[in-house]
C-alpha atoms as a PDB file:
ATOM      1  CA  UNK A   1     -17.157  12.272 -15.921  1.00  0.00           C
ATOM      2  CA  UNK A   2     -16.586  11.618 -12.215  1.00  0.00           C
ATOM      3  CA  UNK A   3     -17.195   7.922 -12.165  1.00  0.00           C
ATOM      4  CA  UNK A   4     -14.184   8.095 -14.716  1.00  0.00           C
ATOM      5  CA  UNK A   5     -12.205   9.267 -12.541  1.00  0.00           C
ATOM      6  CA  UNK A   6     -12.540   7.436  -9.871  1.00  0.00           C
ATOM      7  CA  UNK A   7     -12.277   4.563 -12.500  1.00  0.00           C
ATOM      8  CA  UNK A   8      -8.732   5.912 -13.331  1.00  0.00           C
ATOM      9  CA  UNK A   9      -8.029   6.216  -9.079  1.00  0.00           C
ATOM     10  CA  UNK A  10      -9.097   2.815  -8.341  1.00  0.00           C
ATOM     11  CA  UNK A  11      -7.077   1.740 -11.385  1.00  0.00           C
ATOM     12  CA  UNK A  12      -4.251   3.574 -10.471  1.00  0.00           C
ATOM     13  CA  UNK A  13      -4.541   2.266  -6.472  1.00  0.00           C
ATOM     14  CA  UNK A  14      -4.798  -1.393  -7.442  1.00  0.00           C
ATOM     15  CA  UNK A  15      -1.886  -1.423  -9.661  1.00  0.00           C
ATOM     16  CA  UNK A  16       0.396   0.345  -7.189  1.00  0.00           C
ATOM     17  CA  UNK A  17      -0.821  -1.720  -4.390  1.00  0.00           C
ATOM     18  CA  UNK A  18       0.079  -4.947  -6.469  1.00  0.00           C
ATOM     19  CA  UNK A  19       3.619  -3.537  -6.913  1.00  0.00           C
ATOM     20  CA  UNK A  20       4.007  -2.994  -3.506  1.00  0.00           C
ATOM     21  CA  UNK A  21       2.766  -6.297  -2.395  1.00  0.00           C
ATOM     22  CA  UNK A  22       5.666  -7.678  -4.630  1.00  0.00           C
ATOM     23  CA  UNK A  23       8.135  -5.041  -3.009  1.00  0.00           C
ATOM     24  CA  UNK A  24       6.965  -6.575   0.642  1.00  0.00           C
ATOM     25  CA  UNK A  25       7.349  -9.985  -0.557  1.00  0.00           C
ATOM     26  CA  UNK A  26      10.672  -9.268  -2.163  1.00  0.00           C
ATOM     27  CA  UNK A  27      12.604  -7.603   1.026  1.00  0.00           C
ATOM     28  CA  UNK A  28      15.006  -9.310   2.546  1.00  0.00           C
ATOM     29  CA  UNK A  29      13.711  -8.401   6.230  1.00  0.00           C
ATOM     30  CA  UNK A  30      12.911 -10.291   9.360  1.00  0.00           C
ATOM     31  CA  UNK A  31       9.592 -12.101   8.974  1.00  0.00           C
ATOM     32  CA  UNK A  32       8.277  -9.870  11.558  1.00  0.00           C
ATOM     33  CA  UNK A  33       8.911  -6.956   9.740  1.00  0.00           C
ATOM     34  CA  UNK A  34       7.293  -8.603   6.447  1.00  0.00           C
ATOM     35  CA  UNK A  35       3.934  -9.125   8.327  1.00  0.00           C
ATOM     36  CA  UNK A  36       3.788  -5.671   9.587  1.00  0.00           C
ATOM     37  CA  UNK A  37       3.763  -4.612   6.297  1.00  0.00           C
ATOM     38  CA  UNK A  38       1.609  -6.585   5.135  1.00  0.00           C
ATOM     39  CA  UNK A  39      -0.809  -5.714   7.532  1.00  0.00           C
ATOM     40  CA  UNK A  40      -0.323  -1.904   6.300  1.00  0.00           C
ATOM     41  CA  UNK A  41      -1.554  -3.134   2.873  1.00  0.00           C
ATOM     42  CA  UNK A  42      -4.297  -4.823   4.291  1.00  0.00           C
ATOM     43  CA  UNK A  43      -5.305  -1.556   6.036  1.00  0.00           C
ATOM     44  CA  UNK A  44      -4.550   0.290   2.854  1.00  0.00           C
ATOM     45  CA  UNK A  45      -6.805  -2.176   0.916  1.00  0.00           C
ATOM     46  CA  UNK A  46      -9.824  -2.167   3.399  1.00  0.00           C
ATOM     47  CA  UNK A  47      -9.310   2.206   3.144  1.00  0.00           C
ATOM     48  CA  UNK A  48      -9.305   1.829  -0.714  1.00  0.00           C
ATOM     49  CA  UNK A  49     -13.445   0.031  -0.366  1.00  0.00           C
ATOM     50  CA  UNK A  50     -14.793   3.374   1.593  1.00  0.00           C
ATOM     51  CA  UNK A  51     -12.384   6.076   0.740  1.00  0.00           C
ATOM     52  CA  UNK A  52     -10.485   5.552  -2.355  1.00  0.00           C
ATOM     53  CA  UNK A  53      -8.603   9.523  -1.836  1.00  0.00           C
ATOM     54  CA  UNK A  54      -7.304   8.540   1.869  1.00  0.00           C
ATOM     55  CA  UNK A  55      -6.135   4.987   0.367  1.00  0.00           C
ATOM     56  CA  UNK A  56      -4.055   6.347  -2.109  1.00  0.00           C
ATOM     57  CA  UNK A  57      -2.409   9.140   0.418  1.00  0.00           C
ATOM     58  CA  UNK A  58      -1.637   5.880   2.403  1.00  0.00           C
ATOM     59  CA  UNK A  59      -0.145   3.907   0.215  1.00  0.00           C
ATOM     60  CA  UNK A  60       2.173   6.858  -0.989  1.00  0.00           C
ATOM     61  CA  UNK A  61       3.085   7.751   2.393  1.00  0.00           C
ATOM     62  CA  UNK A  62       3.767   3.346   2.842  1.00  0.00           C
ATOM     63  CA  UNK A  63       5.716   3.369  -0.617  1.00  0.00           C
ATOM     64  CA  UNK A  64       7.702   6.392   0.457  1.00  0.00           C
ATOM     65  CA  UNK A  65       8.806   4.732   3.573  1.00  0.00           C
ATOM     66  CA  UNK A  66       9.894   1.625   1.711  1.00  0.00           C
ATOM     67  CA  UNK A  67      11.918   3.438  -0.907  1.00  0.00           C
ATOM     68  CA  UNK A  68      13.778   5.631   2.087  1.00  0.00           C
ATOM     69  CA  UNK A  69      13.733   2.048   3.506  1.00  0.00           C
ATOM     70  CA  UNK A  70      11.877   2.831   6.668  1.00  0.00           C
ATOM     71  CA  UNK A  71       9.917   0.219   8.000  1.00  0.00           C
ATOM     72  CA  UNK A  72       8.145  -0.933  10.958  1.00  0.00           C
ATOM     73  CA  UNK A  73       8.931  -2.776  13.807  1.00  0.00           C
ATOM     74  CA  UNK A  74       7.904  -6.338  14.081  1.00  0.00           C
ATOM     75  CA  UNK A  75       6.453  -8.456  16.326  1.00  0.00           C
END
């Protein structure tokens, strides 16, 4: 019963993940500001191969800064 819900998780993580990569993409921000981001997913994707709980708290904490439209300085 476990290993369906980690299923579900890990279903759950990659879909939101993809719909964040195409809220990243979509932003009309300086470039700089686009890669930073992107590296967060990155992060959030390497998280999501060892600790599938701690990559999902990321990405909500990452999606809630995009929706209040928060977002990291660039290089």
């Amino acid at each position: 019963m476990e290993r369906d819900s980690q299923l579900e998780l890990y279903e759950a993580v990659a879909a939101r993940l993809k719909v964040a990569h195409t809220r990243v993409r979509e932003l009309q921000v300086p470039e700089g500001v686009r890669m930073a981001l992107s590296r967060k997913l990155l992060a959030v994707t390497a998280v999501a191969k060892h600790d599938l709980a701690d990559a999902a708290r990321r990405l909500d904490r990452l999606m809630k800064d995009l929706d209040e439209g928060r977002f990291p300085q660039g290089d």
